[in-house]
C-alpha atoms as a PDB file:
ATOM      1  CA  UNK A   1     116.895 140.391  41.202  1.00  0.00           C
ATOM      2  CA  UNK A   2     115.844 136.893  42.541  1.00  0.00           C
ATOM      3  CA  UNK A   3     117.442 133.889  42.259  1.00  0.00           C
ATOM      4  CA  UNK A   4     115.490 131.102  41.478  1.00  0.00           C
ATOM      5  CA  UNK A   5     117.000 127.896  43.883  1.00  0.00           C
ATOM      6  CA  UNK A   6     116.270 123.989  42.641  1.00  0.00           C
ATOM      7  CA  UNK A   7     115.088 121.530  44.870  1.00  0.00           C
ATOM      8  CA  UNK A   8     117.499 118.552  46.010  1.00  0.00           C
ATOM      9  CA  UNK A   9     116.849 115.442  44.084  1.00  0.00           C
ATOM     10  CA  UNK A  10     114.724 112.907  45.943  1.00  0.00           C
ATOM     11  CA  UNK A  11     114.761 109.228  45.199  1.00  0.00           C
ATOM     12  CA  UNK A  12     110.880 109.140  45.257  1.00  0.00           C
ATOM     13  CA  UNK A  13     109.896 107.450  48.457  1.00  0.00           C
ATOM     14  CA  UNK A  14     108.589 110.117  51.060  1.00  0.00           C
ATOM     15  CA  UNK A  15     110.511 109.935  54.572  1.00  0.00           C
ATOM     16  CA  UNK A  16     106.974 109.878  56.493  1.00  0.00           C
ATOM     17  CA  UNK A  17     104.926 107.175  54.740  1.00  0.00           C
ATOM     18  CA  UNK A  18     103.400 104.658  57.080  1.00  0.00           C
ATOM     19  CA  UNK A  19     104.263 101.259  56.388  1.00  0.00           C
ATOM     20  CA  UNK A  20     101.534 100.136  59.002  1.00  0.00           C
ATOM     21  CA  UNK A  21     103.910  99.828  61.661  1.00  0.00           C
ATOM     22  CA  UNK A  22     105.872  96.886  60.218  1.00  0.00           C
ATOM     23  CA  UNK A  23     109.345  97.862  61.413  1.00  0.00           C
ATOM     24  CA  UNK A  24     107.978  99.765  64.590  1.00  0.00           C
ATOM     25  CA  UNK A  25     109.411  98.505  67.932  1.00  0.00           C
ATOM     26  CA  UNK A  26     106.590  96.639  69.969  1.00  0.00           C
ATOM     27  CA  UNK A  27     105.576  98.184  72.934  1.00  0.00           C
ATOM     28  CA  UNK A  28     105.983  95.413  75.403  1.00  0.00           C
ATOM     29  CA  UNK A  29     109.729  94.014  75.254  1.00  0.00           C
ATOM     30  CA  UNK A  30     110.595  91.347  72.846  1.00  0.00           C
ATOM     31  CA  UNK A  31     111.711  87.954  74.051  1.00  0.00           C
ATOM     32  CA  UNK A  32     115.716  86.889  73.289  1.00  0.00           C
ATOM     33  CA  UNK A  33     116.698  84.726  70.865  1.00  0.00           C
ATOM     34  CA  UNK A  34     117.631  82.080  73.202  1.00  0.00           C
ATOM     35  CA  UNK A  35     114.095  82.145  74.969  1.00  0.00           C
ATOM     36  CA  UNK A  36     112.577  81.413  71.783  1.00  0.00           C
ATOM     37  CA  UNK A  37     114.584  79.365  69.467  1.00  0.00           C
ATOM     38  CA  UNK A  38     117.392  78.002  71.810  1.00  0.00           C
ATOM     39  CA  UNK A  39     115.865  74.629  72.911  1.00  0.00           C
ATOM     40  CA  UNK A  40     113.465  73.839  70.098  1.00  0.00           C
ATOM     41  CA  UNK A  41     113.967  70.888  68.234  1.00  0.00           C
ATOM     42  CA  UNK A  42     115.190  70.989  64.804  1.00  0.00           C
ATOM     43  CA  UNK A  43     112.101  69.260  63.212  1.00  0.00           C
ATOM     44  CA  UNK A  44     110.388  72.018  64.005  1.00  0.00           C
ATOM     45  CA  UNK A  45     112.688  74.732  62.054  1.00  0.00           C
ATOM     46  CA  UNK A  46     111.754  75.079  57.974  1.00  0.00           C
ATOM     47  CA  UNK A  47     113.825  75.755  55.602  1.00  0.00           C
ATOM     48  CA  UNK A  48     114.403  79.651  54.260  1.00  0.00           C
ATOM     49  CA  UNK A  49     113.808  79.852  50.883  1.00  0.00           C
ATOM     50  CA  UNK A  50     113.132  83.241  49.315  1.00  0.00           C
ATOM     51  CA  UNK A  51     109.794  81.396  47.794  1.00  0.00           C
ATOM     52  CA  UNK A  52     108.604  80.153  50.804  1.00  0.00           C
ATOM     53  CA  UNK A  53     106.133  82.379  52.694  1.00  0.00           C
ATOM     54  CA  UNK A  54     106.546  82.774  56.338  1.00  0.00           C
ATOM     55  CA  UNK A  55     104.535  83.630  59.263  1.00  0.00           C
ATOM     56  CA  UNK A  56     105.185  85.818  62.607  1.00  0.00           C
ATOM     57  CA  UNK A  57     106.333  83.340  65.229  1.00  0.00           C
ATOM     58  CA  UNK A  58     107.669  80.660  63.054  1.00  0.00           C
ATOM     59  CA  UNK A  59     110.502  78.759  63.181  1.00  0.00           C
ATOM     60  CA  UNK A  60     113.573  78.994  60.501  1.00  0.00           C
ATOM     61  CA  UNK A  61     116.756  77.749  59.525  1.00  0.00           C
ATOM     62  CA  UNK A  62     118.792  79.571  57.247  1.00  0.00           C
ATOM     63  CA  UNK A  63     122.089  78.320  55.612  1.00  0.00           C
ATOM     64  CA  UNK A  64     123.965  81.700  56.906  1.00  0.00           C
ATOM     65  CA  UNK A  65     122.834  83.350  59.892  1.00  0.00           C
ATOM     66  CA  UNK A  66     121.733  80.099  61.375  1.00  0.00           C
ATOM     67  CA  UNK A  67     117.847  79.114  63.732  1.00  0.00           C
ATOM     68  CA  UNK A  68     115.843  82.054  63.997  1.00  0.00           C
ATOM     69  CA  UNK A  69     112.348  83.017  65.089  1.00  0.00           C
ATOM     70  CA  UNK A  70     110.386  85.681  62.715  1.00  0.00           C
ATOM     71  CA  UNK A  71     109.201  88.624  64.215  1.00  0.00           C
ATOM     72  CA  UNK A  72     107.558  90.446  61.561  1.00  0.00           C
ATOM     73  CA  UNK A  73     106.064  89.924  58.678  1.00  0.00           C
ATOM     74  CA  UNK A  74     104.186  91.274  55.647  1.00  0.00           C
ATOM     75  CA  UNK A  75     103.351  90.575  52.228  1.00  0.00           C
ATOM     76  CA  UNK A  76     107.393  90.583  50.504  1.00  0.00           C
ATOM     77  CA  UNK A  77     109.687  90.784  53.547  1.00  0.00           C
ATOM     78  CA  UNK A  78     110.214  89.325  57.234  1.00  0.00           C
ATOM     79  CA  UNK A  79     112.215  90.140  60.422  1.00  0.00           C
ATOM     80  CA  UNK A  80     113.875  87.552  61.683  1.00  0.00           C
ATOM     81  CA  UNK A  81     116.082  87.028  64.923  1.00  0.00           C
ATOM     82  CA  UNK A  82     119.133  85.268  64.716  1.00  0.00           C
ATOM     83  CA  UNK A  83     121.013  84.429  67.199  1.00  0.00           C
ATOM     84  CA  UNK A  84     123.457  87.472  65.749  1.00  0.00           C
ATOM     85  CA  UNK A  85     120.749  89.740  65.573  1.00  0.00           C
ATOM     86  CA  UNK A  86     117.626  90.702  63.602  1.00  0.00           C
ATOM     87  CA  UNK A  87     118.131  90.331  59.685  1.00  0.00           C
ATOM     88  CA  UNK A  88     115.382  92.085  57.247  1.00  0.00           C
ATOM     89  CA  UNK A  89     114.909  89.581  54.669  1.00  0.00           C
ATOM     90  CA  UNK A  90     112.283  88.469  51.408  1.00  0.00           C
ATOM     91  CA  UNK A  91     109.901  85.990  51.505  1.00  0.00           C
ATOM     92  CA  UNK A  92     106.804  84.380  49.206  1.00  0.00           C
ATOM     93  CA  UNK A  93     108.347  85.470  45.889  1.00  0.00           C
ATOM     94  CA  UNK A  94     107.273  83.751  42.933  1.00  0.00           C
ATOM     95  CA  UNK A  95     109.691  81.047  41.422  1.00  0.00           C
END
């Protein structure tokens, strides 16, 4: 007599999809917070809004976490370094 075993439930994303390498460590060492955002001036810091669409390298200010720098980005979310750490957050949605 066999017995027939189920397969565990998945919640539909496959484990080994490649997202392009967005949340891959770089190989060359990534700069600290303080070498990049610590002695900028704060005109040059914009705004995080979850509409506004952001670019790798540029400067933000966020009413929580504070200046950071973002290190990633693709089309719906960013990386950014805070002074705290890295935070994975949205960006460029519609209004």
């Amino acid at each position: 007599m066999s017995m027939k075993r189920t397969k565990p439930r998945s919640s539909g994303k496959s484990q080994d999809t490649d997202d392009g390498g967005f949340w891959l460590t770089p190989s060359e060492p990534e700069k600290s917070w303080e070498e990049q955002v610590a002695n900028k001036a704060d005109s040059e810091f914009v705004a995080y809004a979850l509409t506004t669409r952001l670019e790798k390298g540029q400067l933000v200010t966020h009413s929580k976490f504070g200046k950071g720098i973002v290190v990633h980005a693709d089309a719906s979310k960013v990386e950014i370094l805070f002074q705290d750490g890295k935070k994975k957050l949205g960006h460029g949605q519609p209004g």
